[in-house]
N, C-alpha and C. Protein backbone atom coordinates (compact mmCIF):
# COMPACT_ATOMS: atom_id res chain seq x y z
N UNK A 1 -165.12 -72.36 -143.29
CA UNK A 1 -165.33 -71.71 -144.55
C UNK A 1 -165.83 -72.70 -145.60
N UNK A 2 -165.15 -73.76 -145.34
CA UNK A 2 -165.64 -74.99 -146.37
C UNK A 2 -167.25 -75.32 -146.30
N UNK A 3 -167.62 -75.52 -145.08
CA UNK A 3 -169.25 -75.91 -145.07
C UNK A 3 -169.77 -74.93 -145.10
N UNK A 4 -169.59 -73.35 -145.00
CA UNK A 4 -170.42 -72.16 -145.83
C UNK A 4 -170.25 -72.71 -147.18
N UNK A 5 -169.35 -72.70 -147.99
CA UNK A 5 -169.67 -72.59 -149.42
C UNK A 5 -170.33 -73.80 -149.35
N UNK A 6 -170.31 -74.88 -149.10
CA UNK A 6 -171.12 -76.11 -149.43
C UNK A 6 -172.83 -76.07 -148.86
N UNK A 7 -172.91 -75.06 -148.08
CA UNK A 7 -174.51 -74.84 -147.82
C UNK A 7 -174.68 -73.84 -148.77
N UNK A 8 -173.72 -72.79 -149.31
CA UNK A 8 -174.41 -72.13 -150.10
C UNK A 8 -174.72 -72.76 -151.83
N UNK A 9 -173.63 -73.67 -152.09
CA UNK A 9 -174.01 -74.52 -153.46
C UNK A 9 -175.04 -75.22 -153.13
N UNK A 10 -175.99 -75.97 -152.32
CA UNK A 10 -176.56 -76.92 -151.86
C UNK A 10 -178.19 -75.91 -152.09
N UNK A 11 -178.02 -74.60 -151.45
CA UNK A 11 -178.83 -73.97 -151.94
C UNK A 11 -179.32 -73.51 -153.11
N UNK A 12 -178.78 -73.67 -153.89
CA UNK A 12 -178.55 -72.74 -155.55
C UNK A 12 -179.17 -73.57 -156.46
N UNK A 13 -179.92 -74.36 -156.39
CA UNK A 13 -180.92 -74.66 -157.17
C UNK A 13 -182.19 -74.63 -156.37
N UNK A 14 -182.51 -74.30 -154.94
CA UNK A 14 -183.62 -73.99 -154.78
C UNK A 14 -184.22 -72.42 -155.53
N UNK A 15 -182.76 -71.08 -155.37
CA UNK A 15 -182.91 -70.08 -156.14
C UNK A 15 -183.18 -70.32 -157.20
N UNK A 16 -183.05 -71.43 -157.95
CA UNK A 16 -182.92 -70.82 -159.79
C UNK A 16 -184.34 -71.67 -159.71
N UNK A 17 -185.69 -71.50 -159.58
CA UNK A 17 -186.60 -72.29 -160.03
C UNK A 17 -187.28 -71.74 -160.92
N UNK A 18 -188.04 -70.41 -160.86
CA UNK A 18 -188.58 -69.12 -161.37
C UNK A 18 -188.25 -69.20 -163.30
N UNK A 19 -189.04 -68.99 -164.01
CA UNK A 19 -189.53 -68.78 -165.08
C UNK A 19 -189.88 -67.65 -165.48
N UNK A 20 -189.28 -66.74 -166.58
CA UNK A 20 -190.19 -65.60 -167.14
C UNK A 20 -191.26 -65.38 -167.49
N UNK A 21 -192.29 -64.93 -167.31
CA UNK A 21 -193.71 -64.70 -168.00
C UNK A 21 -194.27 -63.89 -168.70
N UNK A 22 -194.74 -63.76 -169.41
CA UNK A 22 -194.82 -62.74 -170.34
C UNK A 22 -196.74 -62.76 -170.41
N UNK A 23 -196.92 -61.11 -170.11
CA UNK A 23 -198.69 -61.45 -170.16
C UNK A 23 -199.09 -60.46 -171.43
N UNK A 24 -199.86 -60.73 -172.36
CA UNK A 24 -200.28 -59.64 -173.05
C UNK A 24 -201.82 -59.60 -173.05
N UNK A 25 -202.16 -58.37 -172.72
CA UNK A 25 -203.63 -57.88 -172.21
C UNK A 25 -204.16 -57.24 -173.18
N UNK A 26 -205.87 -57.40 -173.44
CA UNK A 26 -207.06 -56.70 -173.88
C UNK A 26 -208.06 -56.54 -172.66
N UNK A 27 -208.16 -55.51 -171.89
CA UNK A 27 -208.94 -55.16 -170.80
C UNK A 27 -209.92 -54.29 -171.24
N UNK A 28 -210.47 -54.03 -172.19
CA UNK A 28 -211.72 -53.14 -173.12
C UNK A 28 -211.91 -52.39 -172.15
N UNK A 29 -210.45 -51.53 -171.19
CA UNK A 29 -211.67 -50.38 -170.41
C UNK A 29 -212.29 -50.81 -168.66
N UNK A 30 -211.96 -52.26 -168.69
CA UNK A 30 -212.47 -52.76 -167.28
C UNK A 30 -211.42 -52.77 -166.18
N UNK A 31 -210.91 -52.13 -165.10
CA UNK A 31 -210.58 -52.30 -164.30
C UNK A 31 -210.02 -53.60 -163.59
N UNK A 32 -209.14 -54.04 -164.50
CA UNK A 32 -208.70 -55.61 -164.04
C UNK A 32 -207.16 -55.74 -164.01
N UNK A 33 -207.08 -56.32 -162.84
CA UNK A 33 -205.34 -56.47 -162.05
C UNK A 33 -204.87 -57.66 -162.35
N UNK A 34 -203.50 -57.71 -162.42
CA UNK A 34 -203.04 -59.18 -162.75
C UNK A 34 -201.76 -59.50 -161.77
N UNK A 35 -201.84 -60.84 -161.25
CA UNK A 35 -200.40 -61.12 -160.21
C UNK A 35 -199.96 -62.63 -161.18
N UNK A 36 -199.13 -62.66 -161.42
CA UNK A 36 -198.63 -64.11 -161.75
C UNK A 36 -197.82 -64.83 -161.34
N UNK A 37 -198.03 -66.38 -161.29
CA UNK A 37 -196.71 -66.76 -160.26
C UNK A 37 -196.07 -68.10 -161.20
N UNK A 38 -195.05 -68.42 -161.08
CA UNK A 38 -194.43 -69.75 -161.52
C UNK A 38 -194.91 -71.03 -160.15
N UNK A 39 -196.08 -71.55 -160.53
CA UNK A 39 -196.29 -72.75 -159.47
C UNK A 39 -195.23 -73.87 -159.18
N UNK A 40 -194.98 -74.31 -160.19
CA UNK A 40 -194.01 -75.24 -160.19
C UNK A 40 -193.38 -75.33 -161.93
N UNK A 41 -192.53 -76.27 -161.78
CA UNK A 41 -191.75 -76.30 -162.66
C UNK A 41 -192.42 -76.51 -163.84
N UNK A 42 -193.83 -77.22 -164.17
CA UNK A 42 -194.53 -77.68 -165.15
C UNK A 42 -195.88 -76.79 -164.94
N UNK A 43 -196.06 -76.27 -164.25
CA UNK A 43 -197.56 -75.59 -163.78
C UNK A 43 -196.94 -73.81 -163.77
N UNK A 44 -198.28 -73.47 -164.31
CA UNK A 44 -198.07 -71.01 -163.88
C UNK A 44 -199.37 -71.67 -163.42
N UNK A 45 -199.32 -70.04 -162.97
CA UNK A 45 -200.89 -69.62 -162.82
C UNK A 45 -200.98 -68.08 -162.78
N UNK A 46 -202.30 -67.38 -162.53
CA UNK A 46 -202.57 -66.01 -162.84
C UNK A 46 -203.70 -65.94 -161.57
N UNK A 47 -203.85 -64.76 -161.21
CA UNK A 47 -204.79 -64.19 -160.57
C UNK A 47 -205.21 -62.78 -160.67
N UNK A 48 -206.87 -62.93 -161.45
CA UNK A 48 -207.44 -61.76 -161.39
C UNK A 48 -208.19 -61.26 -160.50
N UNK A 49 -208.03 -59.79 -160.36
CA UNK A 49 -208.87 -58.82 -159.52
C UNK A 49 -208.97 -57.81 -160.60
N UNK A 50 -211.12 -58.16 -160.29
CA UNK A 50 -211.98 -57.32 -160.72
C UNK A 50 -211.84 -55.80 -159.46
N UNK A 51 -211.53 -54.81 -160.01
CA UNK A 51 -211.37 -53.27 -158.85
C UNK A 51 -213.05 -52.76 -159.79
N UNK A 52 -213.22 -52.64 -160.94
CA UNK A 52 -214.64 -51.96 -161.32
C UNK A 52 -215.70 -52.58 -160.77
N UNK A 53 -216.76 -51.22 -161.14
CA UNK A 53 -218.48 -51.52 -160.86
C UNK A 53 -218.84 -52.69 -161.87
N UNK A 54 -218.18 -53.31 -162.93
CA UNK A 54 -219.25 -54.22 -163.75
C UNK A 54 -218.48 -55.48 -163.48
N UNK A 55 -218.92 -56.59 -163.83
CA UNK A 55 -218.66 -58.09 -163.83
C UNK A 55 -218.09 -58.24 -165.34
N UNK A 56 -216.89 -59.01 -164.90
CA UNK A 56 -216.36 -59.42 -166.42
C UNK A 56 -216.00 -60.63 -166.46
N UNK A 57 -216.29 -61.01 -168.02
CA UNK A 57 -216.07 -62.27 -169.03
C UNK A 57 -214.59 -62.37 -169.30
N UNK A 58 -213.41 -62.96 -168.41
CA UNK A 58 -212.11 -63.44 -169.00
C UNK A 58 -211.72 -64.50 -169.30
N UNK A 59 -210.97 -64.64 -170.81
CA UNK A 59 -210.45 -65.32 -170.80
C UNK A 59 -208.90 -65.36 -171.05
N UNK A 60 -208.15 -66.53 -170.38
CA UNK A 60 -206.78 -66.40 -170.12
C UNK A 60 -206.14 -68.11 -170.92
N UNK A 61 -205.38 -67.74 -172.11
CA UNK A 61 -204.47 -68.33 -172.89
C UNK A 61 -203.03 -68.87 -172.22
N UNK A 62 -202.84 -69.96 -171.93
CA UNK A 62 -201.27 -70.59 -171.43
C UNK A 62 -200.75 -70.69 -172.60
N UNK A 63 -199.62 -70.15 -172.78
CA UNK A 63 -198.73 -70.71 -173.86
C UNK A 63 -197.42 -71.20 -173.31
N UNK A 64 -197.11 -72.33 -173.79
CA UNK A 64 -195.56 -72.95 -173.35
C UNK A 64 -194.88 -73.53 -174.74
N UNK A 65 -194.52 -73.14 -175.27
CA UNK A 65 -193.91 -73.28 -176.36
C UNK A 65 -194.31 -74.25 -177.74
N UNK A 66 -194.09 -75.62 -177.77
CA UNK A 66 -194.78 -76.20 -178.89
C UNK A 66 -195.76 -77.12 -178.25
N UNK A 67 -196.55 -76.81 -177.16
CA UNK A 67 -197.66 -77.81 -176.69
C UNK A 67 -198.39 -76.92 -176.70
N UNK A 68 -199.63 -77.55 -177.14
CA UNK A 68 -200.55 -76.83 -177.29
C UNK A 68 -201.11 -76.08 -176.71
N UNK A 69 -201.65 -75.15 -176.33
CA UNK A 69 -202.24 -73.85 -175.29
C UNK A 69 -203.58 -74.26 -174.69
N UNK A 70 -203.49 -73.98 -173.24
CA UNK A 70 -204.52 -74.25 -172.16
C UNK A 70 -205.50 -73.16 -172.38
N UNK A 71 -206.57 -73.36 -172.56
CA UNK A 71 -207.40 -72.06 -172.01
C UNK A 71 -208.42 -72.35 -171.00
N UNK A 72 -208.29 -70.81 -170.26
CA UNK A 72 -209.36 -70.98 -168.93
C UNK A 72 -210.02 -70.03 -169.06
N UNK A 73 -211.19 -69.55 -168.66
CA UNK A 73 -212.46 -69.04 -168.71
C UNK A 73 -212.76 -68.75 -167.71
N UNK A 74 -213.26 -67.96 -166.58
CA UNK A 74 -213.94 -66.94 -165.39
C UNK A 74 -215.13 -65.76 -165.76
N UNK A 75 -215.62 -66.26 -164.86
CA UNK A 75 -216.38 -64.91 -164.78
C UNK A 75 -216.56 -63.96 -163.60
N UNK A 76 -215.96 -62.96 -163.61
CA UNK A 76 -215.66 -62.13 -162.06
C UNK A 76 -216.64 -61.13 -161.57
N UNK A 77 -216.94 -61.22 -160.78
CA UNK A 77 -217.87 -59.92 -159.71
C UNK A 77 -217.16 -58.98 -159.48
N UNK A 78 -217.41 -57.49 -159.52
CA UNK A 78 -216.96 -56.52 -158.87
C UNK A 78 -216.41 -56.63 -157.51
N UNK A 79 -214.97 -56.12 -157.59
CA UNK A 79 -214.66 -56.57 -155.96
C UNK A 79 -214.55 -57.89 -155.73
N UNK A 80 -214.42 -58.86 -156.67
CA UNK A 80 -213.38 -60.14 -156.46
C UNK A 80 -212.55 -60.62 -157.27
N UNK A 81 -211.86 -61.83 -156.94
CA UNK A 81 -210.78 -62.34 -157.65
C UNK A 81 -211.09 -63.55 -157.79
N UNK A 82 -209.73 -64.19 -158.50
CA UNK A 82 -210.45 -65.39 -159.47
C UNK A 82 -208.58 -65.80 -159.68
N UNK A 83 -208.58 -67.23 -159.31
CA UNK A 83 -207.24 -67.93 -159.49
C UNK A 83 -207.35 -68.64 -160.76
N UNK A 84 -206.62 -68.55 -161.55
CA UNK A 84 -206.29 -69.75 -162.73
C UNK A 84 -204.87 -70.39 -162.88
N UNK A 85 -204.75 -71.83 -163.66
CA UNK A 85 -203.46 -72.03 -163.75
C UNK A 85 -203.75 -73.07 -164.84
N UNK A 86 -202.48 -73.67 -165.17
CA UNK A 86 -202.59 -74.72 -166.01
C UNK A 86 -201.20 -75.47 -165.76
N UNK A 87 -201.08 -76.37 -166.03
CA UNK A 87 -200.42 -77.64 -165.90
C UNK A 87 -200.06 -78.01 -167.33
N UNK A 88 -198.19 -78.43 -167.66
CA UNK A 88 -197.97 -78.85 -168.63
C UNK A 88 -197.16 -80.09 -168.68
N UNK A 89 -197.15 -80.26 -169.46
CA UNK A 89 -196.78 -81.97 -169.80
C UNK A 89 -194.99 -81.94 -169.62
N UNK A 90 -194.22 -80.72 -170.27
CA UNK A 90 -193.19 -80.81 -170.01
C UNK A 90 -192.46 -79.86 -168.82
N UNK A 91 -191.17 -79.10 -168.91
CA UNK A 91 -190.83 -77.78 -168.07
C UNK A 91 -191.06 -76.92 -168.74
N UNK A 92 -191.69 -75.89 -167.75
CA UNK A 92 -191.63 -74.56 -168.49
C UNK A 92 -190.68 -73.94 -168.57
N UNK A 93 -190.09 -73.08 -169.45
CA UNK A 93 -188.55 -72.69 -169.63
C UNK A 93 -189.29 -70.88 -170.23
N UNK A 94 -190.52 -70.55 -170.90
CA UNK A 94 -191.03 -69.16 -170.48
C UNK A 94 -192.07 -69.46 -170.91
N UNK A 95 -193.12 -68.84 -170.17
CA UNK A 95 -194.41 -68.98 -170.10
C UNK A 95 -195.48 -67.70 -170.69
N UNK A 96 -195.86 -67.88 -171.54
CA UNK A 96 -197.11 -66.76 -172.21
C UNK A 96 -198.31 -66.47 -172.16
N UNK A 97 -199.30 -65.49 -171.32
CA UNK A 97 -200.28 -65.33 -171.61
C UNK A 97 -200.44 -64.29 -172.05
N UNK A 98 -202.16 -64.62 -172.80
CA UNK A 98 -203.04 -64.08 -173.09
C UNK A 98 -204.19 -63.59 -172.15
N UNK A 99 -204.57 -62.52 -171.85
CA UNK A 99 -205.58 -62.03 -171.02
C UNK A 99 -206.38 -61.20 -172.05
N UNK A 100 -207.93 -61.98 -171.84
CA UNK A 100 -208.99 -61.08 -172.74
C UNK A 100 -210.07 -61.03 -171.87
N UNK A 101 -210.51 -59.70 -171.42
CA UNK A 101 -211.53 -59.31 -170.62
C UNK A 101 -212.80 -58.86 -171.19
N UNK A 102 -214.10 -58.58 -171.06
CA UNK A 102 -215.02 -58.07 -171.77
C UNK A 102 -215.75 -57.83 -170.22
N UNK A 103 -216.88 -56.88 -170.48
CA UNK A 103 -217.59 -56.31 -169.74
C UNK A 103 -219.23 -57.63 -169.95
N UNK A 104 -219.53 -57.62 -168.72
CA UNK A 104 -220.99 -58.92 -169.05
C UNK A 104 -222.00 -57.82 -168.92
């Protein structure tokens, strides 16, 4: 019984790694999907999928609290996707984007 609980404490910081994210979207109308993941402890990232007939202009805002905000830029084809992320200097403790899409 003793070395169950001691494999299960031993585990319990691989569970707690995960970060909240918070996305707030302007999709003007375009057909665009969002998955987000906590990369690591200092790094998110986002992945878009274009589902519409037109190609769109996104751009995607990192916010991590008082460091300054990453921005990344894509341009997507109908029927593909597009990975972004950013990397920060400290831990992320909750993570914010911005998603702004436009039609090209």
């Amino acid at each position: 019984m003793k070395k169950i609980c001691c494999v299960l404490l031993a585990m319990l910081p691989l569970s707690a790694f995960a970060y909240p994210i918070d996305v707030e979207k302007q999709l003007n109308g375009l057909k665009i999907d969002y998955t987000t993941y906590a990369t690591d402890y200092d790094m998110g990232s986002i992945t878009l999928n274009n589902y519409g007939d037109k190609a769109a202009d996104c751009k995607v805002i990192f916010r991590n609290g008082p460091e300054s905000p990453r921005t990344r830029r894509v341009s997507i084809e109908p029927g593909r996707s597009a990975e972004l992320s950013a990397k920060f200097s400290r831990k992320i403790i909750k993570l914010y984007l911005t998603v702004t899409c436009t039609p090209k």
